[in-house]
PDB file of N, CA and C in Angstrom:
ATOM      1  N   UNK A   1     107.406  86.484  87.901  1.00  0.00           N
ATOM      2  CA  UNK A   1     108.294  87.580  87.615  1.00  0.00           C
ATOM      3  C   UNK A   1     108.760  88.154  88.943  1.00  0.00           C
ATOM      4  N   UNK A   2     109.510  88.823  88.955  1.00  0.00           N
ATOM      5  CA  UNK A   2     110.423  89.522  90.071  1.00  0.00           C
ATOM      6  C   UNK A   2     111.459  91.128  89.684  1.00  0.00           C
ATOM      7  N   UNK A   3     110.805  91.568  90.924  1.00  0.00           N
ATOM      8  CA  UNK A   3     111.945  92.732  90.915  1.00  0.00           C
ATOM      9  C   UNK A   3     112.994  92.906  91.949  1.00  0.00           C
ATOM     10  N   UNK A   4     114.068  93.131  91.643  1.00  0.00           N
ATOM     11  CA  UNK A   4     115.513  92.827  92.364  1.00  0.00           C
ATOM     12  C   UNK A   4     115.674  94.678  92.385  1.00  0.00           C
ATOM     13  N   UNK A   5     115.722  94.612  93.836  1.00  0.00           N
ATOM     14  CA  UNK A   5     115.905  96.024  94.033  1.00  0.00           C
ATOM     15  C   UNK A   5     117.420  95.788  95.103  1.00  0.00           C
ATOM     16  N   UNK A   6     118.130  97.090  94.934  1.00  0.00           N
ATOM     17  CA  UNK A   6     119.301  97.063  96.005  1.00  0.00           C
ATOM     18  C   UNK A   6     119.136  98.421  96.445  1.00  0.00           C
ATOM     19  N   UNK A   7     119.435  98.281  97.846  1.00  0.00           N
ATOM     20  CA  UNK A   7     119.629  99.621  98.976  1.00  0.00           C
ATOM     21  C   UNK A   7     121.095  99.627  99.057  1.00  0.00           C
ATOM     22  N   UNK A   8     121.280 100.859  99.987  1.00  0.00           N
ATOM     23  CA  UNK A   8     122.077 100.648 100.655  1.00  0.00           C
ATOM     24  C   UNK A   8     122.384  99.969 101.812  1.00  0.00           C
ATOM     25  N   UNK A   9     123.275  99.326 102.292  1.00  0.00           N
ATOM     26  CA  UNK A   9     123.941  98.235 103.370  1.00  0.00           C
ATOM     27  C   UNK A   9     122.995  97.933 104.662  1.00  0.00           C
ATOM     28  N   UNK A  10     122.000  97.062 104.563  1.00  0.00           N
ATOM     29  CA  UNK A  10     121.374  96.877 105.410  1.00  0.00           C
ATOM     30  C   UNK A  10     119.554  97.638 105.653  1.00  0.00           C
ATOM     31  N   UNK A  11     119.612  98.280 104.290  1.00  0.00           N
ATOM     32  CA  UNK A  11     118.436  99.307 104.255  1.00  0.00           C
ATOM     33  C   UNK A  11     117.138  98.767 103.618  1.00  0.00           C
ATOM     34  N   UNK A  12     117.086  97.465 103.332  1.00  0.00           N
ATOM     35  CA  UNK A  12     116.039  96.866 102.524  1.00  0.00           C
ATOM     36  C   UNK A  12     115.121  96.557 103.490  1.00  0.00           C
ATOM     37  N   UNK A  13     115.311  95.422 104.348  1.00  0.00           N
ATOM     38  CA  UNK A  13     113.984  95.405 105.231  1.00  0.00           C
ATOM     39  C   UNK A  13     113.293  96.668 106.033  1.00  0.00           C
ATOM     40  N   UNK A  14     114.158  97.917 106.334  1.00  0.00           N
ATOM     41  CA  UNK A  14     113.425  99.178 106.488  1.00  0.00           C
ATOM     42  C   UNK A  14     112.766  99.703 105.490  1.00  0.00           C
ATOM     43  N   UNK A  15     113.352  99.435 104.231  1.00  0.00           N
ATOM     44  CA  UNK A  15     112.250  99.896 102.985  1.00  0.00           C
ATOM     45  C   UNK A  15     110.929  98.762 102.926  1.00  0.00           C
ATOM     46  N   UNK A  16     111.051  97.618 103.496  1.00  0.00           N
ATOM     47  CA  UNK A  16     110.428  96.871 103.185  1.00  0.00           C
ATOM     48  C   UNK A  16     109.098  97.335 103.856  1.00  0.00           C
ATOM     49  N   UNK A  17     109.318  97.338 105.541  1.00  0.00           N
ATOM     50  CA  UNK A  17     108.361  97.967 106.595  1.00  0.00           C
ATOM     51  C   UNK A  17     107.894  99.300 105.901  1.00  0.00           C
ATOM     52  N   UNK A  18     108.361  99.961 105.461  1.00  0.00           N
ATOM     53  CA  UNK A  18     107.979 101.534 104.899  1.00  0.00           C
ATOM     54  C   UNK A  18     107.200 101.484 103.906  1.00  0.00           C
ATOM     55  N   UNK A  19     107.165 100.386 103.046  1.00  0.00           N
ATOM     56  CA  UNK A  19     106.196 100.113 101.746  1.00  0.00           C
ATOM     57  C   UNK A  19     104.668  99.672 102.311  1.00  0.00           C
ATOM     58  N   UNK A  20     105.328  98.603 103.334  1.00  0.00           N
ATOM     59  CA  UNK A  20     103.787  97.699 104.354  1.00  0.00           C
ATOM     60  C   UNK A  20     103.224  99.195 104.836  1.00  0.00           C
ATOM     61  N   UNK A  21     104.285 100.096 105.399  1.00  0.00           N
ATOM     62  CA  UNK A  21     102.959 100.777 106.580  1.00  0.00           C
ATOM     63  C   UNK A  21     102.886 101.865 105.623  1.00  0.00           C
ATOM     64  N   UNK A  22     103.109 102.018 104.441  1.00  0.00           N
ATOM     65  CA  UNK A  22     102.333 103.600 103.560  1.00  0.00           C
ATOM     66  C   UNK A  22     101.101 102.788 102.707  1.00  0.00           C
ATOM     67  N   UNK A  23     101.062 101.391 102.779  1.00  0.00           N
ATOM     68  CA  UNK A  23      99.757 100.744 102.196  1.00  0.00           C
ATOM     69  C   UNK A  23      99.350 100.691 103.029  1.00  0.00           C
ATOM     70  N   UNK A  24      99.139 100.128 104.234  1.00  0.00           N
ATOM     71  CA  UNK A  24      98.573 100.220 105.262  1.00  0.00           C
ATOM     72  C   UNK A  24      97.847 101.712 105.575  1.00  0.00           C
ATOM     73  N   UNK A  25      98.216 102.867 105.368  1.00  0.00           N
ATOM     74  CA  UNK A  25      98.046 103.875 105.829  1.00  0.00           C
ATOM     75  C   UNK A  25      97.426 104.568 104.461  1.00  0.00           C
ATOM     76  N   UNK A  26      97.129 103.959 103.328  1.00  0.00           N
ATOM     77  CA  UNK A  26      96.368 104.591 102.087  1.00  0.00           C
ATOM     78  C   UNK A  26      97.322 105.727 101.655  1.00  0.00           C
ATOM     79  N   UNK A  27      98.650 105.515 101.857  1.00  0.00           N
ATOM     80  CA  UNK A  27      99.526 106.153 101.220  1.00  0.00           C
ATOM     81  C   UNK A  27      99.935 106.484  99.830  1.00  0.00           C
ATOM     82  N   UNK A  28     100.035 104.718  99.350  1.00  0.00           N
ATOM     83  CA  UNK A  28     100.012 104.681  98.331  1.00  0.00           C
ATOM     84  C   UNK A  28      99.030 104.366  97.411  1.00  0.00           C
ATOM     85  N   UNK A  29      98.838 104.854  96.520  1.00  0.00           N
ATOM     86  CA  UNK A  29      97.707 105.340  95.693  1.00  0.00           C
ATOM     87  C   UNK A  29      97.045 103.824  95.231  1.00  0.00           C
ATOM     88  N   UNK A  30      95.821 103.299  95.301  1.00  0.00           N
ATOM     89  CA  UNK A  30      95.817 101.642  94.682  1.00  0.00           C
ATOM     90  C   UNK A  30      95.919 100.796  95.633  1.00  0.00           C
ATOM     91  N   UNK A  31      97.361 100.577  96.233  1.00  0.00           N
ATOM     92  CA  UNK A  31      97.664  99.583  96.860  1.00  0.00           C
ATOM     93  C   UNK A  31      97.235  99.272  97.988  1.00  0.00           C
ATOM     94  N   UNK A  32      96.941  98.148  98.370  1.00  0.00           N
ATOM     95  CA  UNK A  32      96.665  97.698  99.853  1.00  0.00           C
ATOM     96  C   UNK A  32      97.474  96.313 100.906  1.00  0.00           C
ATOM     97  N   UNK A  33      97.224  96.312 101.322  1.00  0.00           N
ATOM     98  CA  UNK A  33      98.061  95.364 102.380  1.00  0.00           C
ATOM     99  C   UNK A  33      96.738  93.881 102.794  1.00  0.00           C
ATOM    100  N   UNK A  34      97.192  92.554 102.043  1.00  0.00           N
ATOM    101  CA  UNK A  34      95.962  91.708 102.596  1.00  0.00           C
ATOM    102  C   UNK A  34      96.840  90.382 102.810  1.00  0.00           C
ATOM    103  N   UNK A  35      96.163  89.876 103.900  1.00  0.00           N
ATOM    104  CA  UNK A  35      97.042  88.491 104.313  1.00  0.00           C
ATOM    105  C   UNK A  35      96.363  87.550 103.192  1.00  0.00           C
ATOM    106  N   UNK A  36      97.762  86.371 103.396  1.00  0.00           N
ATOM    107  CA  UNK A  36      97.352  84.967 102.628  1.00  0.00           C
ATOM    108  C   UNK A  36      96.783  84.134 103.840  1.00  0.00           C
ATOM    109  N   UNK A  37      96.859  83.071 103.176  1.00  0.00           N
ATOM    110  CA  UNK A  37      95.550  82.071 103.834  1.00  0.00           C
ATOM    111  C   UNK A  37      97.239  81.457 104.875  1.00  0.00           C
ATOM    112  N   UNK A  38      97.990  81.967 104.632  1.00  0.00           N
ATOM    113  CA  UNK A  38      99.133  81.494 105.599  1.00  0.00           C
ATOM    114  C   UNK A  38      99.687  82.531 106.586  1.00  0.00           C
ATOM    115  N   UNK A  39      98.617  83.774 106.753  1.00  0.00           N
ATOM    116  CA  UNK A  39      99.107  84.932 107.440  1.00  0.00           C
ATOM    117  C   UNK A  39      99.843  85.735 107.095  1.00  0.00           C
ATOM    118  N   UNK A  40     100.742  85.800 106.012  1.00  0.00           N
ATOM    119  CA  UNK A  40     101.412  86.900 105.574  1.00  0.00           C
ATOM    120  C   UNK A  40     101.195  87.946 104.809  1.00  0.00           C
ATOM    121  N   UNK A  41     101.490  88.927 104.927  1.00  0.00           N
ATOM    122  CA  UNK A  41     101.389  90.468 104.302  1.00  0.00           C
ATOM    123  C   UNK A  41     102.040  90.520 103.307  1.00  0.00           C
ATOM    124  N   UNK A  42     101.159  90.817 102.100  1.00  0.00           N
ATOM    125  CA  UNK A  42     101.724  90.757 100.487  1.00  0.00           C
ATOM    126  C   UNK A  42     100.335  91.881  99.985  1.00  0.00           C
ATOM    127  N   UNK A  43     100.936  92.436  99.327  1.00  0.00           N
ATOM    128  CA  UNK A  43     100.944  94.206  98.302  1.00  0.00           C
ATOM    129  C   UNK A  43      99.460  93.122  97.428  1.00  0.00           C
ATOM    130  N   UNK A  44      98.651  93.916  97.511  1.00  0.00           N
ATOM    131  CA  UNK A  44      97.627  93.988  95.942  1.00  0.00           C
ATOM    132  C   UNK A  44      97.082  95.459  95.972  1.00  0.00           C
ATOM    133  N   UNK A  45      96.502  95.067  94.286  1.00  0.00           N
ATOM    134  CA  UNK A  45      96.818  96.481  93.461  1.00  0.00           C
ATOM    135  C   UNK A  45      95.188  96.449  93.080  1.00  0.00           C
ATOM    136  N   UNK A  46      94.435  97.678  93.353  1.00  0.00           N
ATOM    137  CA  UNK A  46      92.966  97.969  93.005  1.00  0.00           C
ATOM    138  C   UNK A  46      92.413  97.560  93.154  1.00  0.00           C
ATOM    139  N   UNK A  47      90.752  97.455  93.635  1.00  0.00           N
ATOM    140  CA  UNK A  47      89.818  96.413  93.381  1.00  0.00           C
ATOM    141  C   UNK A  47      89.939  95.402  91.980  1.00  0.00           C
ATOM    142  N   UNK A  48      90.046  96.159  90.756  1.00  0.00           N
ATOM    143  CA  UNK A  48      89.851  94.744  89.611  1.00  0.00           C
ATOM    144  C   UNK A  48      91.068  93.778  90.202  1.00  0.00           C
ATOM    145  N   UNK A  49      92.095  93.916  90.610  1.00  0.00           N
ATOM    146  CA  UNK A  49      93.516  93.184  90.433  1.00  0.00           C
ATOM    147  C   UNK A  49      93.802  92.112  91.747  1.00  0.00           C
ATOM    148  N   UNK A  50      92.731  92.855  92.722  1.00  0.00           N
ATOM    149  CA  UNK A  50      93.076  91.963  94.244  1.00  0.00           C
ATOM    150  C   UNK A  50      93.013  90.458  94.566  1.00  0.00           C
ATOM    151  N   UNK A  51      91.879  90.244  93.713  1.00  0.00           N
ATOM    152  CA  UNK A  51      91.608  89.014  93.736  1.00  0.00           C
ATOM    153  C   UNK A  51      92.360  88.137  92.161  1.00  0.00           C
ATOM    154  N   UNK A  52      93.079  88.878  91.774  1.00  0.00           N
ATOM    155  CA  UNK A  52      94.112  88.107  90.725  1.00  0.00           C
ATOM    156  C   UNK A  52      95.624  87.914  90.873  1.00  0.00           C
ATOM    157  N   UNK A  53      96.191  88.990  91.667  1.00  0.00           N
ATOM    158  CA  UNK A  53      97.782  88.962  91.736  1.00  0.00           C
ATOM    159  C   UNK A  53      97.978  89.312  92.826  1.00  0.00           C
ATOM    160  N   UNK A  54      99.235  89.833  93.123  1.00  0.00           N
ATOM    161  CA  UNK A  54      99.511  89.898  94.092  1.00  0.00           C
ATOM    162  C   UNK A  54     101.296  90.368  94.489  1.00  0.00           C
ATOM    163  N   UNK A  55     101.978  91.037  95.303  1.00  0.00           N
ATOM    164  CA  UNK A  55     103.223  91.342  94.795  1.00  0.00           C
ATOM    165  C   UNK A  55     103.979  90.950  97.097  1.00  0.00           C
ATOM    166  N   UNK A  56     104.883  90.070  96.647  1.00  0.00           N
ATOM    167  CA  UNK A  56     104.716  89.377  98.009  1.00  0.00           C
ATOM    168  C   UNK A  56     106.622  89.729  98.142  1.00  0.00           C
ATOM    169  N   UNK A  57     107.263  90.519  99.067  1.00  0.00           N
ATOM    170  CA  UNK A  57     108.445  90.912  99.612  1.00  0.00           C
ATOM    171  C   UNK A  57     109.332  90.621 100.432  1.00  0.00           C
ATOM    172  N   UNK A  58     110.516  90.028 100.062  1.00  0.00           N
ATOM    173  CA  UNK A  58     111.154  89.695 100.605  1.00  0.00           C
ATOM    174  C   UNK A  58     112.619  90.137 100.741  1.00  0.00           C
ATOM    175  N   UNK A  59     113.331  90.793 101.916  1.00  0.00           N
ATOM    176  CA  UNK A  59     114.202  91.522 102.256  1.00  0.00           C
ATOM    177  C   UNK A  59     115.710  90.954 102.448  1.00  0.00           C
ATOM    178  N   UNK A  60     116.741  90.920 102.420  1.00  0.00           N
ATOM    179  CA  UNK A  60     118.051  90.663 103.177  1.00  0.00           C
ATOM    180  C   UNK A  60     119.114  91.435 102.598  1.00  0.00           C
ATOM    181  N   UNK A  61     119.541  92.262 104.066  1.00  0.00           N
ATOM    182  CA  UNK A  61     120.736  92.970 103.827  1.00  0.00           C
ATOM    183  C   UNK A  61     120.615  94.334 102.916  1.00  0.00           C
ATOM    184  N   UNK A  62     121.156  94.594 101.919  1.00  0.00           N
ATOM    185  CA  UNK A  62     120.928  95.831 100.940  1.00  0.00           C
ATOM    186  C   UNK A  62     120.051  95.216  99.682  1.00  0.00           C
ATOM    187  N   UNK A  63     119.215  93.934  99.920  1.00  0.00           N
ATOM    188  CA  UNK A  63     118.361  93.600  98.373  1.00  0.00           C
ATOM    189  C   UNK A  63     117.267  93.056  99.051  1.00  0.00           C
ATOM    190  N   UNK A  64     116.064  93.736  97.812  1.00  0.00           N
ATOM    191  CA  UNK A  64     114.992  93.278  98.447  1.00  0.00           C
ATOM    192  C   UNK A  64     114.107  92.762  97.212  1.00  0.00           C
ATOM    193  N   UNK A  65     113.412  91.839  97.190  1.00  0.00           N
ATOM    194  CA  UNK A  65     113.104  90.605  96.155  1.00  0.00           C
ATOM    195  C   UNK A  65     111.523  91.552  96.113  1.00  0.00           C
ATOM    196  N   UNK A  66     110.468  91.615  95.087  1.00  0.00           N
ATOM    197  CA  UNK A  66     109.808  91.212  94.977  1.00  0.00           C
ATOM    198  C   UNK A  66     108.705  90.571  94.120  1.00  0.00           C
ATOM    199  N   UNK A  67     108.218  89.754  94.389  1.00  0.00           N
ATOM    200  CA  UNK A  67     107.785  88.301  93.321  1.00  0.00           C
ATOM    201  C   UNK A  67     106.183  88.856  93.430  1.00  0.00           C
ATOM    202  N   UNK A  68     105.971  88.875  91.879  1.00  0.00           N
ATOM    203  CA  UNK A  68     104.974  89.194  91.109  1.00  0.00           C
ATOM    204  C   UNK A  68     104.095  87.741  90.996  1.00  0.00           C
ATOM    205  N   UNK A  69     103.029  87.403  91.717  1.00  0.00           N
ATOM    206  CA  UNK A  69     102.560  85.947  91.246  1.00  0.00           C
ATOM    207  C   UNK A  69     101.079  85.916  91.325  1.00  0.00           C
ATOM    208  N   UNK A  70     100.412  85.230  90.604  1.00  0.00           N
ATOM    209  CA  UNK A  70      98.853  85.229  90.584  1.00  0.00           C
ATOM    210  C   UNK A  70      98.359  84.360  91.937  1.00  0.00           C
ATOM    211  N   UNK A  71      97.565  84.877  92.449  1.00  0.00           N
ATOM    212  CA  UNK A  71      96.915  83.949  93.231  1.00  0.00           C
ATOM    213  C   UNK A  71      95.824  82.561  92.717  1.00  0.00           C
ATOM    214  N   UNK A  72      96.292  81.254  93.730  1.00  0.00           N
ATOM    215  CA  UNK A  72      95.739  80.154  92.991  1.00  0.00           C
ATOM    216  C   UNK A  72      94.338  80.271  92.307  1.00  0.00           C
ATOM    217  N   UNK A  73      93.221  80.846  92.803  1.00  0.00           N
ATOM    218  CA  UNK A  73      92.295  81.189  91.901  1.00  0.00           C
ATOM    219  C   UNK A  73      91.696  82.151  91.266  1.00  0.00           C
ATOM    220  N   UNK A  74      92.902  82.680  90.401  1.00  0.00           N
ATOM    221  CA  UNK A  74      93.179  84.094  89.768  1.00  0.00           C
ATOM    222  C   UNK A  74      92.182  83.515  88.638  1.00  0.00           C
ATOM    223  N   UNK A  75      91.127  84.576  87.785  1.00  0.00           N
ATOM    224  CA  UNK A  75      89.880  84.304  86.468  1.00  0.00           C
ATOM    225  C   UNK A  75      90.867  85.005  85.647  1.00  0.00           C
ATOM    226  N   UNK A  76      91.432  85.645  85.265  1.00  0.00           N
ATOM    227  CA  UNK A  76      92.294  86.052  84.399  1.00  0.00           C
ATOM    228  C   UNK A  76      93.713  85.579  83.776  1.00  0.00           C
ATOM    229  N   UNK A  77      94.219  85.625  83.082  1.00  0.00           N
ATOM    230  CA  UNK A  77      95.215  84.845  82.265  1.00  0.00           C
ATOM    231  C   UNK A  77      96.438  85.569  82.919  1.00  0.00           C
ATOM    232  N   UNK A  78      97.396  84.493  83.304  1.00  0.00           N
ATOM    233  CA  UNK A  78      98.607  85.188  84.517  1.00  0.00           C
ATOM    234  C   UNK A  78      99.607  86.215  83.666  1.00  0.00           C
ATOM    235  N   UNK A  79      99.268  85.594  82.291  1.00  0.00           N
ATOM    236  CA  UNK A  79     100.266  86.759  81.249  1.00  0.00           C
ATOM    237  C   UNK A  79      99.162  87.918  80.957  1.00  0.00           C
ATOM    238  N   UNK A  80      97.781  88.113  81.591  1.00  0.00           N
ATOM    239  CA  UNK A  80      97.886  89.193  81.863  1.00  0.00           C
ATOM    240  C   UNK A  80      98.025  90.213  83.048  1.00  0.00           C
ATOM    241  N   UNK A  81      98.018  89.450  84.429  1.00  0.00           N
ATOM    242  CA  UNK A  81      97.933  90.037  85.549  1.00  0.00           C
ATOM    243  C   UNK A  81      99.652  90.571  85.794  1.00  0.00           C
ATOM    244  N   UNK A  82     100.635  89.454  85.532  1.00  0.00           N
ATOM    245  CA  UNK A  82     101.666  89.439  85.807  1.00  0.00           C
ATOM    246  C   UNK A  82     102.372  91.005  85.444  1.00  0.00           C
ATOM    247  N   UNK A  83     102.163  91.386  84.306  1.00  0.00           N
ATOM    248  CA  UNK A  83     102.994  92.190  83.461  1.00  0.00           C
ATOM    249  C   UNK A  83     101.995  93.553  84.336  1.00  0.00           C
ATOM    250  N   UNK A  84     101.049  93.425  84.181  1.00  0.00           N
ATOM    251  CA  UNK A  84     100.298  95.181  84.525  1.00  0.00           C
ATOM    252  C   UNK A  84     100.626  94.990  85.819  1.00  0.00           C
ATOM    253  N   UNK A  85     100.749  94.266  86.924  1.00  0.00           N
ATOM    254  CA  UNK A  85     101.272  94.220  88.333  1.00  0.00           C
ATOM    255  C   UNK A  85     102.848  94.843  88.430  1.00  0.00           C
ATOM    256  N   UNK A  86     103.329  94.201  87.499  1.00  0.00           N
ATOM    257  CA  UNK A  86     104.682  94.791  87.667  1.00  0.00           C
ATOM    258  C   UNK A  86     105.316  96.171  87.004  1.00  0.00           C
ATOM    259  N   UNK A  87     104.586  96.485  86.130  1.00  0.00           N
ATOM    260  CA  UNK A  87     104.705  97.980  85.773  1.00  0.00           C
ATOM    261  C   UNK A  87     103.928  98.810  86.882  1.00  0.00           C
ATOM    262  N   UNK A  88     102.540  98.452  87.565  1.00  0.00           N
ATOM    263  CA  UNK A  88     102.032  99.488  88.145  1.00  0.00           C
ATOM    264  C   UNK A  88     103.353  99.584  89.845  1.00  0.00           C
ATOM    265  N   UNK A  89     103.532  98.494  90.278  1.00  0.00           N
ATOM    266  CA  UNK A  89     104.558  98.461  91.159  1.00  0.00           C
ATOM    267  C   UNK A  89     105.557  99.333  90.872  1.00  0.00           C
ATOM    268  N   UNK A  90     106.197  98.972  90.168  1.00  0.00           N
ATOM    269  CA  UNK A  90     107.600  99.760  89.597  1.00  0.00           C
ATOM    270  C   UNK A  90     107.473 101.457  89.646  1.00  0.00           C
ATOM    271  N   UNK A  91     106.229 101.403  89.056  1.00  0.00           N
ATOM    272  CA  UNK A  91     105.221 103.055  88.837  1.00  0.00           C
ATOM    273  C   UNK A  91     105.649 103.179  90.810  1.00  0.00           C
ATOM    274  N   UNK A  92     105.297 102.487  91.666  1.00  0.00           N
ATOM    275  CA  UNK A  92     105.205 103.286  93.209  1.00  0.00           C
ATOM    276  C   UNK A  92     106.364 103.306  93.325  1.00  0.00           C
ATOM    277  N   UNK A  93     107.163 102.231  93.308  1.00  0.00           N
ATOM    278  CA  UNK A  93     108.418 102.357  93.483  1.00  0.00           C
ATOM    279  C   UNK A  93     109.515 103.877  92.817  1.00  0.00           C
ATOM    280  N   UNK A  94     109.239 104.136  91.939  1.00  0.00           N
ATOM    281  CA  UNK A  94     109.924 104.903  91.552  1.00  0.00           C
ATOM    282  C   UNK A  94     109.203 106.767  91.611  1.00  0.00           C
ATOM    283  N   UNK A  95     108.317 106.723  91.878  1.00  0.00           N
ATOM    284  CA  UNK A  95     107.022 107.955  92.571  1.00  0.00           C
ATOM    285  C   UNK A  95     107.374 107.775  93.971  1.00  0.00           C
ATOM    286  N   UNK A  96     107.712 106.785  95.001  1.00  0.00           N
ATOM    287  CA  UNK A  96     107.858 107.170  96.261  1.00  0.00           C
ATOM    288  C   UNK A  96     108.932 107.130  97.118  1.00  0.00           C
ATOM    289  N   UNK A  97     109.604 105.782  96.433  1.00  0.00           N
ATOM    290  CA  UNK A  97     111.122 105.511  96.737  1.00  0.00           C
ATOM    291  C   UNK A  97     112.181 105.457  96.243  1.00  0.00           C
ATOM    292  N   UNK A  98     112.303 106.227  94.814  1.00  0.00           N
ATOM    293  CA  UNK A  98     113.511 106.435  94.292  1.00  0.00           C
ATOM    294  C   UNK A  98     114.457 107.079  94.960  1.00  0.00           C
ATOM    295  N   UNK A  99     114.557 107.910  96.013  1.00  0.00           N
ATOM    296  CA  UNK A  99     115.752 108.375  96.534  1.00  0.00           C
ATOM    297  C   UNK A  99     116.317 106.953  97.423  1.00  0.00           C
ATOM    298  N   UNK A 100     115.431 106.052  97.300  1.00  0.00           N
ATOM    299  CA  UNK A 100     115.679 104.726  98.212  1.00  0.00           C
ATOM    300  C   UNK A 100     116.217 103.552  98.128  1.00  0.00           C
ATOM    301  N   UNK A 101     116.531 104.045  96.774  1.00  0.00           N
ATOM    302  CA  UNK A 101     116.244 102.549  95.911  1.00  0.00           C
ATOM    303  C   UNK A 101     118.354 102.798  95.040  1.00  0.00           C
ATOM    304  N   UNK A 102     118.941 102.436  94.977  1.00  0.00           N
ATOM    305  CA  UNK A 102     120.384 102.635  94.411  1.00  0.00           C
ATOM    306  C   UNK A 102     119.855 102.049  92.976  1.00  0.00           C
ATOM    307  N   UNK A 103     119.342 100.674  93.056  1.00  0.00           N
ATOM    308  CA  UNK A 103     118.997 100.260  91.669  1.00  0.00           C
ATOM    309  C   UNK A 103     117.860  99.182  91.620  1.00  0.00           C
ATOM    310  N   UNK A 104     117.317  98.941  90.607  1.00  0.00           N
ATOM    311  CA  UNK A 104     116.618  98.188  90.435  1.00  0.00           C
ATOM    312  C   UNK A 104     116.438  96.958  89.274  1.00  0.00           C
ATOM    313  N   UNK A 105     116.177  95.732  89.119  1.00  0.00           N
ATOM    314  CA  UNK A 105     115.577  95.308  87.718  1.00  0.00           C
ATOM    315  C   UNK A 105     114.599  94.334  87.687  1.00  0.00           C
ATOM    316  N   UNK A 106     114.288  93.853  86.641  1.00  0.00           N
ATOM    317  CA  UNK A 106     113.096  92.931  86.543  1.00  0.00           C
ATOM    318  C   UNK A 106     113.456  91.875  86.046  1.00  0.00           C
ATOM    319  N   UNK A 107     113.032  90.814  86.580  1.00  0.00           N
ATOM    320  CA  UNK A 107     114.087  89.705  86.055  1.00  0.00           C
ATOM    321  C   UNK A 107     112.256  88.882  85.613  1.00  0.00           C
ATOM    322  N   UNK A 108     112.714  87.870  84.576  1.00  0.00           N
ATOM    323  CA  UNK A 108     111.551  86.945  84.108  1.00  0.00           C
ATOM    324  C   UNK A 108     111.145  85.166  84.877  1.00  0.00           C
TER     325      UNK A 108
END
């Protein structure tokens, strides 16, 4: 699953950095900041959820992607991690960056 967010002209990868460093900084409520086994920085949600999903961001221009996906050895069923990942996301998104955000949706 995925959420398709649009900024304004060039404002997504600054939202992008602003999401990394308020998890980083226990900003946002839940969330944390943990590398993959390939070095990159991707969003997980609570202790139960960390080791099941995962919400991984990707920026260009005024849209910024991000893909809801289980990690390869997720114990839980991906139709259930998938869906509570992407409502609790959406939940920060719209509690911290709605003045940030022009629009948003969820695509399947």
């Amino acid at each position: 699953m995925k959420i398709k967010i649009k900024t304004q002209s060039g404002y997504a990868s600054t939202l992008e950095n602003k999401i990394f460093r308020m998890a980083n900084q226990n900003e946002l409520q839940t969330w944390s900041v943990m590398k993959t086994s390939e070095n990159e920085d991707v969003l997980v949600h609570s202790e139960q959820w960390r080791h099941e999903g995962l919400v991984k961001l990707a920026s260009n221009g005024n849209e910024m992607s991000c893909h809801i996906l289980c990690w390869q050895n997720h114990t839980k069923s991906c139709n259930d991690i998938i869906p509570y990942l992407t409502g609790r996301f959406t939940e920060i998104l719209l509690k911290y960056f709605e003045d940030e955000i022009d629009s948003f949706e969820i695509i399947d």
